[in-house]
Protein backbone atom coordinates (compact mmCIF):
# COMPACT_ATOMS: atom_id res chain seq x y z
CA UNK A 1 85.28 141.65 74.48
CA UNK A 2 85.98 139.29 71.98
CA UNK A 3 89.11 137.57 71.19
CA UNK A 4 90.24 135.61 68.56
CA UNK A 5 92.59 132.48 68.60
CA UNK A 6 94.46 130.22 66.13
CA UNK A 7 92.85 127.09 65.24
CA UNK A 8 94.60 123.97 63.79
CA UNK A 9 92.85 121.29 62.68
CA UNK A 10 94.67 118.40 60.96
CA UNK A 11 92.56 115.35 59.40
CA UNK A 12 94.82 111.84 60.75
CA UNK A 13 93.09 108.68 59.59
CA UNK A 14 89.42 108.53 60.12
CA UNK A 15 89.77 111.85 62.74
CA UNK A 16 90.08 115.91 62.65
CA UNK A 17 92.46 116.32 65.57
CA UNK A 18 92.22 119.92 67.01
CA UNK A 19 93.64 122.46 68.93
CA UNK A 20 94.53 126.39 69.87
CA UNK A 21 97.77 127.38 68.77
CA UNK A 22 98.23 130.09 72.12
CA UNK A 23 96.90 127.92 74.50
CA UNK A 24 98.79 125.02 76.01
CA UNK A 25 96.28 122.66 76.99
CA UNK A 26 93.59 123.30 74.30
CA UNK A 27 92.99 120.36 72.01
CA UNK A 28 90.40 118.06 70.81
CA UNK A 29 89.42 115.57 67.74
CA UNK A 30 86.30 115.19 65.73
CA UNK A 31 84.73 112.80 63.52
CA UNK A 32 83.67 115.22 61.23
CA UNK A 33 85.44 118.50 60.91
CA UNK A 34 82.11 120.75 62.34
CA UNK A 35 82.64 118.37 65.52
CA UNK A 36 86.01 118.83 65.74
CA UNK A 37 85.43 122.67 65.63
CA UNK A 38 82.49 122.48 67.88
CA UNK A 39 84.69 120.22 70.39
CA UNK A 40 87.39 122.78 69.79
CA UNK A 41 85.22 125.91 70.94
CA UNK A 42 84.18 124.11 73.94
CA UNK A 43 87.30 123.16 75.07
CA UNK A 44 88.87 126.70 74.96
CA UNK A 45 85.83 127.41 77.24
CA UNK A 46 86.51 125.15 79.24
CA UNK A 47 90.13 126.04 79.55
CA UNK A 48 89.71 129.60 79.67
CA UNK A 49 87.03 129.55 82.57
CA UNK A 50 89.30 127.10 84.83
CA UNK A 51 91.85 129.05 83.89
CA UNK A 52 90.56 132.41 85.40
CA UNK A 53 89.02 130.06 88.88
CA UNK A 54 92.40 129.36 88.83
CA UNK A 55 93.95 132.71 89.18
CA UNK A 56 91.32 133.81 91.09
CA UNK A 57 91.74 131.38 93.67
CA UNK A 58 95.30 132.05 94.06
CA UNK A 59 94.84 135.80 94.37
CA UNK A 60 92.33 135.11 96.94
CA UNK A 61 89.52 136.77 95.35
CA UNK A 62 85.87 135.43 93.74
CA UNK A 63 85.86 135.12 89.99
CA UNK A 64 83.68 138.08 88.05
């Protein structure tokens, strides 16, 4: 299944400063703005993964 998200990415200074407009949590910065998108894809991995542990873990079952 694939999802898609909204991604803002603002240049301040000498940085791209990311993050995922529908999930809290989800930000980053780059040098360049490929590293700030790359930084920005694996922090809504991240997220999203600890995230479902999370819920998991409360509902007392193992993650898929």
């Amino acid at each position: 299944m694939e999802r898609k998200f909204t991604s803002i990415i603002e240049k301040r200074g000498k940085w791209y400063v990311a993050t995922v407009k529908e999930i809290p949590g989800v930000n980053t910065q780059g040098r360049t703005l490929a590293e700030a998108r790359r930084n920005l894809r694996e922090a809504l991995k991240l997220v999203i993964e600890t995230n479902r542990e999370l819920v998991c873990r409360d509902l007392g079952i193992s993650p898929p």
